[in-house]
Protein backbone atom coordinates (compact mmCIF):
# COMPACT_ATOMS: atom_id res chain seq x y z
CA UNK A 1 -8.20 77.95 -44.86
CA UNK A 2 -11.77 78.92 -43.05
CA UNK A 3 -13.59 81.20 -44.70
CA UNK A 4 -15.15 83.85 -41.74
CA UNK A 5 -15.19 87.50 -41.23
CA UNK A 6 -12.77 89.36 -39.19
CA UNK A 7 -13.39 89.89 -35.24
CA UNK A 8 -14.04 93.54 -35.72
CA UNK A 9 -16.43 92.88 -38.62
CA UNK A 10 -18.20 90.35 -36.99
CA UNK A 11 -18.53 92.86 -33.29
CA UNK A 12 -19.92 95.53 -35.47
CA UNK A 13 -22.11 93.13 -37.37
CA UNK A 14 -23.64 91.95 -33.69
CA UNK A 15 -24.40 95.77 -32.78
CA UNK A 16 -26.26 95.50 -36.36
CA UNK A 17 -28.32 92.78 -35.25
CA UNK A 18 -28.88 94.36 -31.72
CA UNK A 19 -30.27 97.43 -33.21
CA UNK A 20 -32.58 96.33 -35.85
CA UNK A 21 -33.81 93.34 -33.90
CA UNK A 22 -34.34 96.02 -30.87
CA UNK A 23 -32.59 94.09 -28.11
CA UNK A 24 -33.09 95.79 -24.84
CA UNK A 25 -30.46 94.71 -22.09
CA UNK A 26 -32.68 95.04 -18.96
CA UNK A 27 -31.91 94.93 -15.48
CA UNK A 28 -31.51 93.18 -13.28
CA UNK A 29 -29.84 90.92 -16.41
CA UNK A 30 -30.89 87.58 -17.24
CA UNK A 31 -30.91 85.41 -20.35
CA UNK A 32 -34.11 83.92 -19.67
CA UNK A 33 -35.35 87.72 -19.42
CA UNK A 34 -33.80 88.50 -22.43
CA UNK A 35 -35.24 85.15 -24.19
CA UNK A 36 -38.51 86.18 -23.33
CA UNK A 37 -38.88 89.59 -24.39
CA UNK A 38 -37.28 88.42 -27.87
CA UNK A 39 -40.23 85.82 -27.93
CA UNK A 40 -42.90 88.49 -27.63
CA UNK A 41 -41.38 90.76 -30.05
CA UNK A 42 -41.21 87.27 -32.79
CA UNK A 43 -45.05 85.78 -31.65
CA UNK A 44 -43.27 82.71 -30.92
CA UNK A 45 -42.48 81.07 -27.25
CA UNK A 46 -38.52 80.37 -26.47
CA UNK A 47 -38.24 77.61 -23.99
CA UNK A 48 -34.51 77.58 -22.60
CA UNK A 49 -33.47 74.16 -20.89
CA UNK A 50 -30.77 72.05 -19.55
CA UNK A 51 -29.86 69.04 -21.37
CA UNK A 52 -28.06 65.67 -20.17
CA UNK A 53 -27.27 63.86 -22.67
CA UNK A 54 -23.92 62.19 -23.21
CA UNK A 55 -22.63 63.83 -26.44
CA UNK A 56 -24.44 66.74 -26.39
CA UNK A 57 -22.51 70.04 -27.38
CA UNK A 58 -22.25 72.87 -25.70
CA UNK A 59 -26.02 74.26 -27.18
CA UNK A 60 -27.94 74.09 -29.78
CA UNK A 61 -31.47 75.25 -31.11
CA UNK A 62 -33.94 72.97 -31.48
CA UNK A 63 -37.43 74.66 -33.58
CA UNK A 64 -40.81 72.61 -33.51
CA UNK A 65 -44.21 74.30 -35.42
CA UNK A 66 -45.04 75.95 -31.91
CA UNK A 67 -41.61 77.15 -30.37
CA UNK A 68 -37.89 77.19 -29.94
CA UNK A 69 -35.74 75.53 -27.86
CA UNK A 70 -32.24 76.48 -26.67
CA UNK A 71 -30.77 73.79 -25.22
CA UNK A 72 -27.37 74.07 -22.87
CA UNK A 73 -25.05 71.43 -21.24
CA UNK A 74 -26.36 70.44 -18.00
CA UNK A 75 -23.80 71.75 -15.72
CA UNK A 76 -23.37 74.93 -17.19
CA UNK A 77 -23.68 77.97 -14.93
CA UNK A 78 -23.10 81.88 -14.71
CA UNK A 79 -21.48 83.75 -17.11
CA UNK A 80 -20.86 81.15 -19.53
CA UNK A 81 -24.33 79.57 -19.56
CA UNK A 82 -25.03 82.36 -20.24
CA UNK A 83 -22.84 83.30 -23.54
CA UNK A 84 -24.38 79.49 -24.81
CA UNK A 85 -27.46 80.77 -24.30
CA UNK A 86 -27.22 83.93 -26.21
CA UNK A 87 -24.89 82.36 -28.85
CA UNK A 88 -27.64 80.03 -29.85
CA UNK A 89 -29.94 82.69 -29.67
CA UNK A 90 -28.24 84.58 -32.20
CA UNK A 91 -28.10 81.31 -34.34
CA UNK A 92 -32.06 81.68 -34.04
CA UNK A 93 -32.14 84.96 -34.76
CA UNK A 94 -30.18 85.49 -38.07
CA UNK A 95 -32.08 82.32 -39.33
CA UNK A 96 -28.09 80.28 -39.41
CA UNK A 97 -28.16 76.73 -40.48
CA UNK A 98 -31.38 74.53 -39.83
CA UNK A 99 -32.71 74.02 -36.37
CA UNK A 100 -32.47 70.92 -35.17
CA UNK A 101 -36.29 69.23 -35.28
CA UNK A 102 -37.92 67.96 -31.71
CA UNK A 103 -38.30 64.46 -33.55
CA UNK A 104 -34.71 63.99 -34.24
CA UNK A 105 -32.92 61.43 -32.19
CA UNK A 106 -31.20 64.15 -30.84
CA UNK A 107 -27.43 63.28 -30.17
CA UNK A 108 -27.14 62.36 -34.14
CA UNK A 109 -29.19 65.38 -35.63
CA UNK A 110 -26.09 67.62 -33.34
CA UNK A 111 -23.51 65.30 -35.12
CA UNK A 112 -24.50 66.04 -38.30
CA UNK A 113 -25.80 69.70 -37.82
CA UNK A 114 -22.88 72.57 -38.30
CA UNK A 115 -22.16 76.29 -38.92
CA UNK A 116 -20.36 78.17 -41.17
CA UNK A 117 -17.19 79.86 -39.37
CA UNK A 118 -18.09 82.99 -40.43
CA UNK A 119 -21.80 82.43 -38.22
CA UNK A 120 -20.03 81.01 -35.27
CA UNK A 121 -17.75 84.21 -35.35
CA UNK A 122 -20.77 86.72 -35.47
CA UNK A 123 -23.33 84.60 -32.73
CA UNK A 124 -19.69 84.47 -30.62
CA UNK A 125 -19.33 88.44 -30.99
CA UNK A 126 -23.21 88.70 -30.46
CA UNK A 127 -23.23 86.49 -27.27
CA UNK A 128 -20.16 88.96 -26.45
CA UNK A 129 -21.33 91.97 -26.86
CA UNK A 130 -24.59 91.42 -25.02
CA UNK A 131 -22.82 89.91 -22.09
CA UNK A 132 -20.47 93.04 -21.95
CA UNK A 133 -23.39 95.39 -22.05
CA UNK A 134 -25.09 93.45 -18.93
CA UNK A 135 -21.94 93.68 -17.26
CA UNK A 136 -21.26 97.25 -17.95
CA UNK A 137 -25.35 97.92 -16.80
CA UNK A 138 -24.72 95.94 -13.62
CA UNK A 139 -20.99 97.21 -12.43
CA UNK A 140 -20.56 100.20 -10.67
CA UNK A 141 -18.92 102.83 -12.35
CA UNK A 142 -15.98 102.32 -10.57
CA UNK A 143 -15.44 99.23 -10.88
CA UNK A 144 -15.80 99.39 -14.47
CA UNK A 145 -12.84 101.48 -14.24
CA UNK A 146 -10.79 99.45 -11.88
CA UNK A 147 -11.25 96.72 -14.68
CA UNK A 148 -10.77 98.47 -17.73
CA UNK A 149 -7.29 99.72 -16.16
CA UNK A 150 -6.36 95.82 -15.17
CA UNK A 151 -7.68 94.12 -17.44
CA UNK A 152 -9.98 91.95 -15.29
């Protein structure tokens, strides 16, 4: 049986993180926004980029003595690239695992790099929550009603 923390536990623990690491969901919304004011607030650069490579995941987080990198699937767009995006930034964030290092050959380093359960449940219910505060910022007040009532 995994060991993680419940999906309630882990959305509450993501507010946590959102509060005391002072994450501001601007508008007009963008990960790369996001990324950047995160970078100034740590002194250190995050570099988000695109990666085609045949075996790649779906991200990871890549550290090097002068910056991070969050690396996505190439072909990932919208909504979803950005929930990778902000999934490996909360990875970065609560200090989870050890980065990946530039020099690695890079498609072995992912292969033998993992995550607890319990860390992939909080940076999914981080990535989450984020995304559903953009949303919320972005969506007319109506229609934020229209979609809580169906569901979409």
């Amino acid at each position: 049986m995994r060991k993680g923390i419940s999906n309630r536990y882990a959305h509450i623990l993501a507010r946590e993180i959102i509060r005391q690491k002072g994450i501001q969901v601007s508008q007009p919304w963008s990960a790369e926004g996001l990324c950047a004011d995160i970078a100034l607030t740590r002194g250190r650069r995050i570099d988000i980029i695109s990666i085609d490579v045949p075996g790649f995941p779906t991200g990871a987080v890549i550290s090097d003595a002068d910056c991070d990198v969050i690396g996505y699937r190439a072909g990932l767009t919208g909504f979803y690239r950005d929930h990778v995006i902000l999934h490996e930034l909360c990875h970065l964030l609560c200090g989870h695992g050890v980065p990946l290092r530039k020099d690695e050959r890079l498609v072995d380093a992912v292969a033998n790099h993992s995550y607890t359960f319990a860390e992939e449940h909080l940076a999914e219910a981080f990535a989450t929550t984020v995304l559903t505060e953009a949303h919320h910022r972005t969506v007319p007040t109506a229609d934020r009603h229209v979609s809580a009532l169906f569901g979409v």
